[in-house]
PDB file of N, CA and C in Angstrom:
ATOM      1  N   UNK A   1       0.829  -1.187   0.000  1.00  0.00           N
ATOM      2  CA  UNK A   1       0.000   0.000   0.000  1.00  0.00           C
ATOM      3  C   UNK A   1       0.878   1.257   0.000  1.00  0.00           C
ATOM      4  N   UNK A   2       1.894   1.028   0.634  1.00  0.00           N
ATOM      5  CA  UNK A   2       3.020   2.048   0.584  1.00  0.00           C
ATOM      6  C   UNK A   2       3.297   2.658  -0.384  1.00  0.00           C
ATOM      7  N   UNK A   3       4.235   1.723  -1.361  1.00  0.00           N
ATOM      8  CA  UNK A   3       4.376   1.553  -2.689  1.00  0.00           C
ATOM      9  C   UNK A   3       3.394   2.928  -3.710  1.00  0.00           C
ATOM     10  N   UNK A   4       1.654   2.118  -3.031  1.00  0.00           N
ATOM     11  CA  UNK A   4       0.771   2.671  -4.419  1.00  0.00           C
ATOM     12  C   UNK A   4       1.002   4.494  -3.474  1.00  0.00           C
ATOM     13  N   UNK A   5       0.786   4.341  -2.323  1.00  0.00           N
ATOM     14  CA  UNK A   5       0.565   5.597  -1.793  1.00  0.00           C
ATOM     15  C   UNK A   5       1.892   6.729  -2.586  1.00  0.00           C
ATOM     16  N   UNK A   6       2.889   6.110  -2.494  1.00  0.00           N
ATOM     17  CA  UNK A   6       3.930   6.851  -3.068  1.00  0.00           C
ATOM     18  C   UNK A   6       3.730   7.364  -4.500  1.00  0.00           C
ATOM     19  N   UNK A   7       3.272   6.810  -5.081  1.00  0.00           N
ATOM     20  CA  UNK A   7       2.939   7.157  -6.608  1.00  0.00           C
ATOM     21  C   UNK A   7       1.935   7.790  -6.808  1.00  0.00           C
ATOM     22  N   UNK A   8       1.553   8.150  -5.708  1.00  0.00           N
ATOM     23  CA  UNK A   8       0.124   9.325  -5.805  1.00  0.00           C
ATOM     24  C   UNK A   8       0.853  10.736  -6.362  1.00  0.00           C
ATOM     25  N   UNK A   9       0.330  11.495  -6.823  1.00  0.00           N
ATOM     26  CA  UNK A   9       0.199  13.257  -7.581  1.00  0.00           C
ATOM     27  C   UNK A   9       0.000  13.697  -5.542  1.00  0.00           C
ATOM     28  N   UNK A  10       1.453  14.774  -5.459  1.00  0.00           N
ATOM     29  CA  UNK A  10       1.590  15.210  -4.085  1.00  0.00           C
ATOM     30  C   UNK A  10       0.635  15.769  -3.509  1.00  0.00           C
ATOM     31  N   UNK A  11      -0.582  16.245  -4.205  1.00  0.00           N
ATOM     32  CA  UNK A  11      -1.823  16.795  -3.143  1.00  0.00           C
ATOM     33  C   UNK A  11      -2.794  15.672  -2.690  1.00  0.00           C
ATOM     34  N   UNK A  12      -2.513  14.684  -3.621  1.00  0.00           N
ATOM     35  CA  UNK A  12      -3.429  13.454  -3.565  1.00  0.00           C
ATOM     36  C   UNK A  12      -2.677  12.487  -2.384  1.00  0.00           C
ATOM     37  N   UNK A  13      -1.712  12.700  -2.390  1.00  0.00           N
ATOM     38  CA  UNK A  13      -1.233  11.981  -1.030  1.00  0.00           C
ATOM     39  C   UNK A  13      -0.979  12.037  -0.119  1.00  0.00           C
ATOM     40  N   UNK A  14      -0.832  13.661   0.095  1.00  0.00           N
ATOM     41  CA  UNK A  14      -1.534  14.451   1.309  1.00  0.00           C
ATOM     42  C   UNK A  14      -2.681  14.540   1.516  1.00  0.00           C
ATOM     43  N   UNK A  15      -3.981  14.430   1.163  1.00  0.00           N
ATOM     44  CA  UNK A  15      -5.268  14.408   1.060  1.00  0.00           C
ATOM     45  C   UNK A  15      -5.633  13.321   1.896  1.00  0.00           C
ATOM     46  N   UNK A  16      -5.040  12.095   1.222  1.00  0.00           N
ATOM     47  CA  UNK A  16      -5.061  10.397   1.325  1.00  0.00           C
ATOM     48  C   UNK A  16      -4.512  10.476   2.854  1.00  0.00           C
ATOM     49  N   UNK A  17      -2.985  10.979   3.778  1.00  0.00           N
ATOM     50  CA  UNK A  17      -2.550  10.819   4.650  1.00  0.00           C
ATOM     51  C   UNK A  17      -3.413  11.183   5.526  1.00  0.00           C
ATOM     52  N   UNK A  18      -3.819  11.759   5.519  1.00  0.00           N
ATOM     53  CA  UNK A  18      -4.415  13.127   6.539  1.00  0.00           C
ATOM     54  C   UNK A  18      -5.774  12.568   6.696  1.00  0.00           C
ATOM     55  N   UNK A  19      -6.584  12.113   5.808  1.00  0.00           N
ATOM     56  CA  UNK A  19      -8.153  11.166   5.757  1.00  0.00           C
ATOM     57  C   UNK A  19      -7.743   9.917   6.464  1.00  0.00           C
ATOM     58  N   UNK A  20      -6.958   9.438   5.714  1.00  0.00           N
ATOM     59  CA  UNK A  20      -6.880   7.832   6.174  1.00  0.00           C
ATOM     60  C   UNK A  20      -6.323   7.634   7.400  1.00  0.00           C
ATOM     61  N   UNK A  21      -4.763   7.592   7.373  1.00  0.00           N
ATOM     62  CA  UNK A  21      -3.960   7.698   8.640  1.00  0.00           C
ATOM     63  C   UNK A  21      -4.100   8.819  10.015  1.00  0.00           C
ATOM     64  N   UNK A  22      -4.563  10.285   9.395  1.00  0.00           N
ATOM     65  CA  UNK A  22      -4.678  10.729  10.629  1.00  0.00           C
ATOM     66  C   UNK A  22      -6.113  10.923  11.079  1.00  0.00           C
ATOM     67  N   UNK A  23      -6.862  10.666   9.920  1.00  0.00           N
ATOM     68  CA  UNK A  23      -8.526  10.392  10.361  1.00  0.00           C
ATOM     69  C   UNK A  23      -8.498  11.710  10.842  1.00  0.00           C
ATOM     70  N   UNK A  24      -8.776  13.156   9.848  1.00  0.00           N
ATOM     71  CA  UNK A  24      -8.633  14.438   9.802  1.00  0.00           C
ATOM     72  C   UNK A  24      -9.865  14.500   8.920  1.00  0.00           C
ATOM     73  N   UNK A  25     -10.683  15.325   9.797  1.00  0.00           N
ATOM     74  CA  UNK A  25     -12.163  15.499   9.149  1.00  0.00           C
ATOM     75  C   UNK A  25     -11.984  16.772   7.799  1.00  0.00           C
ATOM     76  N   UNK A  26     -12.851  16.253   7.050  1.00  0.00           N
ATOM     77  CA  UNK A  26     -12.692  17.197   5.753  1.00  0.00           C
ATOM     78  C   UNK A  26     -12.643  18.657   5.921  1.00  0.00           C
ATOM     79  N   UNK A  27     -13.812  18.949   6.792  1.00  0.00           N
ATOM     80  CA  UNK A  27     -13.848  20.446   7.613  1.00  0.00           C
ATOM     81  C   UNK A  27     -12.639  21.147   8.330  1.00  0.00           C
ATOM     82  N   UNK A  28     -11.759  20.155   8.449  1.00  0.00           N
ATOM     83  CA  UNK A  28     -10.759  20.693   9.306  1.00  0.00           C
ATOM     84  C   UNK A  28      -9.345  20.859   7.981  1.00  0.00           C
ATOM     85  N   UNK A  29      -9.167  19.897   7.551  1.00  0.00           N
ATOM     86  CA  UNK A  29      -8.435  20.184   6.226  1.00  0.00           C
ATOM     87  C   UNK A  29      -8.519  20.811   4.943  1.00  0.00           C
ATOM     88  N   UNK A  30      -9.891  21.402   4.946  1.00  0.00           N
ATOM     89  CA  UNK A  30     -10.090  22.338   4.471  1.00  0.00           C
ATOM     90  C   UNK A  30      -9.610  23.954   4.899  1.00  0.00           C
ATOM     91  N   UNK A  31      -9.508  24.418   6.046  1.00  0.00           N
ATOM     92  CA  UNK A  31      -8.682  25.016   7.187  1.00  0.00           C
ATOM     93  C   UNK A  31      -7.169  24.837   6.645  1.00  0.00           C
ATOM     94  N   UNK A  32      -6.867  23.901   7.032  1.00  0.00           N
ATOM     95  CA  UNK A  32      -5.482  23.803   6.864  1.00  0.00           C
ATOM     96  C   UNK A  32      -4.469  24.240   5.831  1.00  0.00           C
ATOM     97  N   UNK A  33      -5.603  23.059   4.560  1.00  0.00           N
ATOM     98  CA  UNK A  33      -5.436  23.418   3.115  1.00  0.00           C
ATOM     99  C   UNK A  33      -5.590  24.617   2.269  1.00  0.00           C
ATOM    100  N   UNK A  34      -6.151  25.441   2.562  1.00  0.00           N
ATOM    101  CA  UNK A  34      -7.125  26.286   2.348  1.00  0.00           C
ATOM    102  C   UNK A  34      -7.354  25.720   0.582  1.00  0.00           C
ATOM    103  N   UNK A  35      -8.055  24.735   0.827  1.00  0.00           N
ATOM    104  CA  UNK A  35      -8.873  24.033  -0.483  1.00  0.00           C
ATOM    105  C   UNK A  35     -10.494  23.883  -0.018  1.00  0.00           C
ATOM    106  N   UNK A  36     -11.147  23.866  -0.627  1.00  0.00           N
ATOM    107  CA  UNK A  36     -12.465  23.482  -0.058  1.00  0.00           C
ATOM    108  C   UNK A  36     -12.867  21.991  -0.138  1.00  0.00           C
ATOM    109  N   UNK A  37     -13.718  21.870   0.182  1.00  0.00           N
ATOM    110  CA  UNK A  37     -14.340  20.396   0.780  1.00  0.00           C
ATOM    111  C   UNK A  37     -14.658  19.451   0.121  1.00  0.00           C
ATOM    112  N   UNK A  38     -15.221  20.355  -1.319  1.00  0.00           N
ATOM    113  CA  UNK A  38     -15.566  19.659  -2.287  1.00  0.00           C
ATOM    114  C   UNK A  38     -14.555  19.088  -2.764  1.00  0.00           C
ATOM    115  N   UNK A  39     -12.971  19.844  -3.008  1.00  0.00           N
ATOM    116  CA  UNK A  39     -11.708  19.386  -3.821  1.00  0.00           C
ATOM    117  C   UNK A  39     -11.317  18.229  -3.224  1.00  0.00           C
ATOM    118  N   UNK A  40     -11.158  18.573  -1.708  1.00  0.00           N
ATOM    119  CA  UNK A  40     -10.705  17.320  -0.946  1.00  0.00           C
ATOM    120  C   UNK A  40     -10.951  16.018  -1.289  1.00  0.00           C
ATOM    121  N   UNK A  41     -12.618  15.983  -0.552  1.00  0.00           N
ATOM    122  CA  UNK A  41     -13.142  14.961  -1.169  1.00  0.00           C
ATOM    123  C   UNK A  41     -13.288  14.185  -2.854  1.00  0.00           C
ATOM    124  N   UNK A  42     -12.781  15.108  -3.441  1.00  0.00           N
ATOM    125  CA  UNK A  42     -12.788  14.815  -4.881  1.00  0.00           C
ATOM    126  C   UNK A  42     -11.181  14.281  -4.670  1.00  0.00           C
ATOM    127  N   UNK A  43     -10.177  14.649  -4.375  1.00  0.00           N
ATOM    128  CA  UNK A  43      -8.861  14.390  -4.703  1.00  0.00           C
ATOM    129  C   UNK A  43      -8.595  12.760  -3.736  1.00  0.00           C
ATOM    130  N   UNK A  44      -9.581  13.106  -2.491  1.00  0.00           N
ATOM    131  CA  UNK A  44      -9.343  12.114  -1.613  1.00  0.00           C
ATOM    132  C   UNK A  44      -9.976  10.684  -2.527  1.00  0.00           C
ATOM    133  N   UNK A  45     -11.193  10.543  -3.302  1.00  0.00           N
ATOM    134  CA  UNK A  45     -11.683   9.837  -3.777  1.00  0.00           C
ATOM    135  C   UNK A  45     -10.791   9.287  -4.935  1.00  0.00           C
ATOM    136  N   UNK A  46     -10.228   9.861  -5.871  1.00  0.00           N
ATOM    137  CA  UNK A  46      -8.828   9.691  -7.153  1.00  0.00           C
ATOM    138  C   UNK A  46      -7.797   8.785  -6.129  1.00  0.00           C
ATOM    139  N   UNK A  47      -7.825   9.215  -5.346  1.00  0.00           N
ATOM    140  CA  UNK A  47      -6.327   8.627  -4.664  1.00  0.00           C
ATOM    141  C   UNK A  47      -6.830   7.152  -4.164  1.00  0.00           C
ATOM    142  N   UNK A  48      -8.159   6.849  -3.422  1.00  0.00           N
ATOM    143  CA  UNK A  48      -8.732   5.753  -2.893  1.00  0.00           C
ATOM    144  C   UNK A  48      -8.745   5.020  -4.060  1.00  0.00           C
ATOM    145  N   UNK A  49      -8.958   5.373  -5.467  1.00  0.00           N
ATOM    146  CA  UNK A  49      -9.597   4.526  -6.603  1.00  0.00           C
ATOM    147  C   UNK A  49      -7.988   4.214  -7.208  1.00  0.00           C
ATOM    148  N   UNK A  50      -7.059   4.666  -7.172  1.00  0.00           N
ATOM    149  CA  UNK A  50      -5.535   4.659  -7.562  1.00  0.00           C
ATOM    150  C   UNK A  50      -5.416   3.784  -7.040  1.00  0.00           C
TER     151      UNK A  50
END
């Protein structure tokens, strides 16, 4: 899983870290990111299907 995680596009695998591993609510990484909620979840979803 490592492996695929590494070959993610760098916003997509920050997206992916931060959802999955740090279980970081979209609302809050949106904050962080200053991306909105919708992108997240859109980038977070590309990276799950990768």
């Amino acid at each position: 899983m490592q492996l695929a995680i590494g070959q993610l596009p760098e916003k997509q695998r920050l997206v992916f870290n931060l959802r999955y591993y740090d279980e970081m609510p979209y609302e809050q990484m949106s904050r962080v990111l200053d991306t909105s909620e919708g992108a997240l979840k859109a980038s977070y979803h590309h990276a799950a299907k990768k």
